[in-house]
C-alpha atoms as a PDB file:
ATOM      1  CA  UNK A   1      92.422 113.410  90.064  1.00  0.00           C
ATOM      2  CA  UNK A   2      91.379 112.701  86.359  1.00  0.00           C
ATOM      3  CA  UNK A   3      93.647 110.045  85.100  1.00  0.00           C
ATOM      4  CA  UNK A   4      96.968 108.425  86.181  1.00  0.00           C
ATOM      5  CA  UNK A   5      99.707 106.367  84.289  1.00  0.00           C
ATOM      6  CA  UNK A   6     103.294 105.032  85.573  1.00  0.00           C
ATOM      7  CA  UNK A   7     106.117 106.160  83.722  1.00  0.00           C
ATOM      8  CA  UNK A   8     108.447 104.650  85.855  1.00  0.00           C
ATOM      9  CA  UNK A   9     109.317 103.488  89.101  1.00  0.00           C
ATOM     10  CA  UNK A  10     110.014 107.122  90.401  1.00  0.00           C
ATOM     11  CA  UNK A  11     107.553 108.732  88.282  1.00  0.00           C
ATOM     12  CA  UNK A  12     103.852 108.807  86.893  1.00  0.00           C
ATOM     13  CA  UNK A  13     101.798 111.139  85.095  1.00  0.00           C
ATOM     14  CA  UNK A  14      98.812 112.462  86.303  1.00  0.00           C
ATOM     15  CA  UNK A  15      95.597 115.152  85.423  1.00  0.00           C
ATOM     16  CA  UNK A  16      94.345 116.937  88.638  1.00  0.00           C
ATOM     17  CA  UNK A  17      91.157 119.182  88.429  1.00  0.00           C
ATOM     18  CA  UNK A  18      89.113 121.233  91.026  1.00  0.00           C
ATOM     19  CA  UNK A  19      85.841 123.131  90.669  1.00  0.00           C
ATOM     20  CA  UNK A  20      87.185 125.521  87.523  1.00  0.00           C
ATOM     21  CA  UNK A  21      87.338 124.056  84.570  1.00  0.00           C
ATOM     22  CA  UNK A  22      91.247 123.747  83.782  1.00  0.00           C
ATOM     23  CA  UNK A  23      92.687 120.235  84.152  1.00  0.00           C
ATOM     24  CA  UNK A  24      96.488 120.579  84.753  1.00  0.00           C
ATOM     25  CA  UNK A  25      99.052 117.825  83.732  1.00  0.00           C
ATOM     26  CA  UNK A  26     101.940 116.972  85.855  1.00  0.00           C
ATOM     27  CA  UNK A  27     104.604 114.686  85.611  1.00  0.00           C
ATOM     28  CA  UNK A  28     105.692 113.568  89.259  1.00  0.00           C
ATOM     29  CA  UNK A  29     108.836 111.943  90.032  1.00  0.00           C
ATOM     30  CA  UNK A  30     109.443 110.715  93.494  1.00  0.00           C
ATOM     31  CA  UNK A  31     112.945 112.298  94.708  1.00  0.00           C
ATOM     32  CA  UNK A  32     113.106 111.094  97.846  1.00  0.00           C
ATOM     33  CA  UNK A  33     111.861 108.169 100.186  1.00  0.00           C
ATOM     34  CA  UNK A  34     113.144 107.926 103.654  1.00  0.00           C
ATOM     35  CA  UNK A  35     110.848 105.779 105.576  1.00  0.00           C
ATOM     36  CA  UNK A  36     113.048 105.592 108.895  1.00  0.00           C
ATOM     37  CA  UNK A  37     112.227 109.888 108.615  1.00  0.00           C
ATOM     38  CA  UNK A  38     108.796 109.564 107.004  1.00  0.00           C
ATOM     39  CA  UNK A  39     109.509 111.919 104.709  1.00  0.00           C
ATOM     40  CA  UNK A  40     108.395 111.329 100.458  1.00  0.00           C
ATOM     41  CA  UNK A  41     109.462 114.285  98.477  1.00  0.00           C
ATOM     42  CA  UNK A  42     108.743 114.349  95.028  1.00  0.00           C
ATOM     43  CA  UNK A  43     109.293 116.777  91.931  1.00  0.00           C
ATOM     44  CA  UNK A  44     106.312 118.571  89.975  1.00  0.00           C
ATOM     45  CA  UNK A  45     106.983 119.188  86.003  1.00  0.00           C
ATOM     46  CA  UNK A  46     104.305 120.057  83.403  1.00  0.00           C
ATOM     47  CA  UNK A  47     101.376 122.841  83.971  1.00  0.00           C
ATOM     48  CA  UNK A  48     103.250 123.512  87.611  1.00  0.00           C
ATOM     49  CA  UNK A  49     107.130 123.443  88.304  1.00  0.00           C
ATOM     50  CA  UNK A  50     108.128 122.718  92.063  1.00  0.00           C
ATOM     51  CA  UNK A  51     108.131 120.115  94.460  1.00  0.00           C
ATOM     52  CA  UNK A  52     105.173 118.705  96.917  1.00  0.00           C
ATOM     53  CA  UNK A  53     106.606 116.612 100.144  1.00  0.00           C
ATOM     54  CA  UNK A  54     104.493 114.600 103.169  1.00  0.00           C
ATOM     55  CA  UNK A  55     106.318 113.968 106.194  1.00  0.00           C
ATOM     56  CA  UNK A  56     104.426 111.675 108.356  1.00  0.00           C
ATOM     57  CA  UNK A  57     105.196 111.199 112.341  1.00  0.00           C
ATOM     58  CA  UNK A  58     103.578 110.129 115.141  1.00  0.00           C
ATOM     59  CA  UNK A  59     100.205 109.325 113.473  1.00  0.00           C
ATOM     60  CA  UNK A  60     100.171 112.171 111.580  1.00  0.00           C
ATOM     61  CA  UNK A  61     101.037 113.618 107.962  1.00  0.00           C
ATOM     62  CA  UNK A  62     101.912 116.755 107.340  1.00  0.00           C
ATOM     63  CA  UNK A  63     101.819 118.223 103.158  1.00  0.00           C
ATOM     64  CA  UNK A  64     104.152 121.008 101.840  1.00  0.00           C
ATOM     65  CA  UNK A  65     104.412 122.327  98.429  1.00  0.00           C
ATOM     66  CA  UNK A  66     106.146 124.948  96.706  1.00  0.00           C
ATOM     67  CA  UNK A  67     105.268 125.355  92.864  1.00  0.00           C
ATOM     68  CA  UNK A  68     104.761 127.716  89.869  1.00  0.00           C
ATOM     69  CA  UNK A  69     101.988 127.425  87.509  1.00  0.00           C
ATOM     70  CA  UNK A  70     103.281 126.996  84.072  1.00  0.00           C
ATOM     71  CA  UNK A  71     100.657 127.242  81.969  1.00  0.00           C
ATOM     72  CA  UNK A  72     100.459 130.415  79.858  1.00  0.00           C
ATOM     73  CA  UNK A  73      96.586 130.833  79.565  1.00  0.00           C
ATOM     74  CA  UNK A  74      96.849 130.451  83.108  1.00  0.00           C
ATOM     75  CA  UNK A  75      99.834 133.041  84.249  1.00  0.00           C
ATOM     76  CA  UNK A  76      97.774 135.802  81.462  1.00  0.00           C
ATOM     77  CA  UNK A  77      94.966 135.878  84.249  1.00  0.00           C
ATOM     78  CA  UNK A  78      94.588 138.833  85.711  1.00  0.00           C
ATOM     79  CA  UNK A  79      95.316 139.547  89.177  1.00  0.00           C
ATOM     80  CA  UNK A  80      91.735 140.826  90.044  1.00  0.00           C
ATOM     81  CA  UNK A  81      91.116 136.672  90.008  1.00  0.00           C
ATOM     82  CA  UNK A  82      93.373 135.520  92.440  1.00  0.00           C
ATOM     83  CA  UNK A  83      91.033 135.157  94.923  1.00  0.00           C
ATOM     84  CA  UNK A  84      89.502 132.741  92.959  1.00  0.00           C
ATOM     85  CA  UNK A  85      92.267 131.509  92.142  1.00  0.00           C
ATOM     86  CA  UNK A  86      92.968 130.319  95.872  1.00  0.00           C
ATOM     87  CA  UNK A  87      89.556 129.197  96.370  1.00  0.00           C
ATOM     88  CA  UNK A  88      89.940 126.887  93.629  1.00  0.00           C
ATOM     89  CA  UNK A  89      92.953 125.605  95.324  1.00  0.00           C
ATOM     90  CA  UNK A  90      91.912 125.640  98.446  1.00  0.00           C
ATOM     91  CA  UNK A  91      88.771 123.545  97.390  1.00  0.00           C
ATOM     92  CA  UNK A  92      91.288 121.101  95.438  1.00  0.00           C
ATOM     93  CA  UNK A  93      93.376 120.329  98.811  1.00  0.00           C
ATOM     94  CA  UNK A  94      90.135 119.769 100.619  1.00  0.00           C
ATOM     95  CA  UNK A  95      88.860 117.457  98.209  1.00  0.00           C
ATOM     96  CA  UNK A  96      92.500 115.609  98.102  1.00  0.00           C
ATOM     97  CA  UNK A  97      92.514 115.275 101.817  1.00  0.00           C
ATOM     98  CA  UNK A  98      88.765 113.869 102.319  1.00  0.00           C
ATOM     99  CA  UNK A  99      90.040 111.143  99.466  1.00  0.00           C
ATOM    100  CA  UNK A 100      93.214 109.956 101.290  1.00  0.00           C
ATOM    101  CA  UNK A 101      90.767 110.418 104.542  1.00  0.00           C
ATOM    102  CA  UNK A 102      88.617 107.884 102.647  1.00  0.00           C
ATOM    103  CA  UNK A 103      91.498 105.849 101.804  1.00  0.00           C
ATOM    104  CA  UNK A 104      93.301 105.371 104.951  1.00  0.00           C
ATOM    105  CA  UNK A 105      89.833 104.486 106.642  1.00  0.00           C
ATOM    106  CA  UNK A 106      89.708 101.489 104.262  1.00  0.00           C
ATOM    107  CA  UNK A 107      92.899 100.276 105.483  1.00  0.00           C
ATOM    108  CA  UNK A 108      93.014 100.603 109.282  1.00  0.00           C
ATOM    109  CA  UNK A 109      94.073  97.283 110.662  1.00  0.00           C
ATOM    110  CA  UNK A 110      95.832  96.518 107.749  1.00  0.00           C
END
């Protein structure tokens, strides 16, 4: 992540980058929070359109997403670069996950 700001209780803005160099904006607002389930479900608006949920059970958390990429320069790209296209993701997630990895550790015990 690049920057974050709260907008509200529900929702916060926030500038996500990987290894290319396009930063994407997103506005998140949390749409549901059902701790007794474990589930946080939250809506993506901005550079992607979707929704991104963690369910977490049993000592473990499991991510889902579904989303569209909104941003024009980068729905023009041609479909020879999707493959790179994944990496890139696929190198973001990674990243994410060794951070909240990082995190957790810091708060075991807590």
């Amino acid at each position: 992540m690049c920057g974050v700001a709260r907008l509200s209780a529900d929702a916060g803005r926030v500038s996500i980058r990987s290894v290319l160099p396009w930063t994407l904006d997103l506005v998140i607002t949390r749409t549901v929070e059902d701790r007794p389930s474990g589930i946080l479900r939250v809506d993506l608006a901005g550079d992607l359109a979707g929704w991104a949920q963690w369910v977490v059970r049993d000592g473990r958390a499991d991510y889902d997403q579904a989303c569209d990429v909104r941003t024009p320069v980068l729905r023009r790209l041609p479909r020879a670069l999707d493959p790179l296209m994944r990496w890139n993701h696929a190198a973001m997630m990674s990243s994410g996950e060794a951070g909240l990895r990082r995190h957790l550790a810091g708060h075991e015990g807590s």
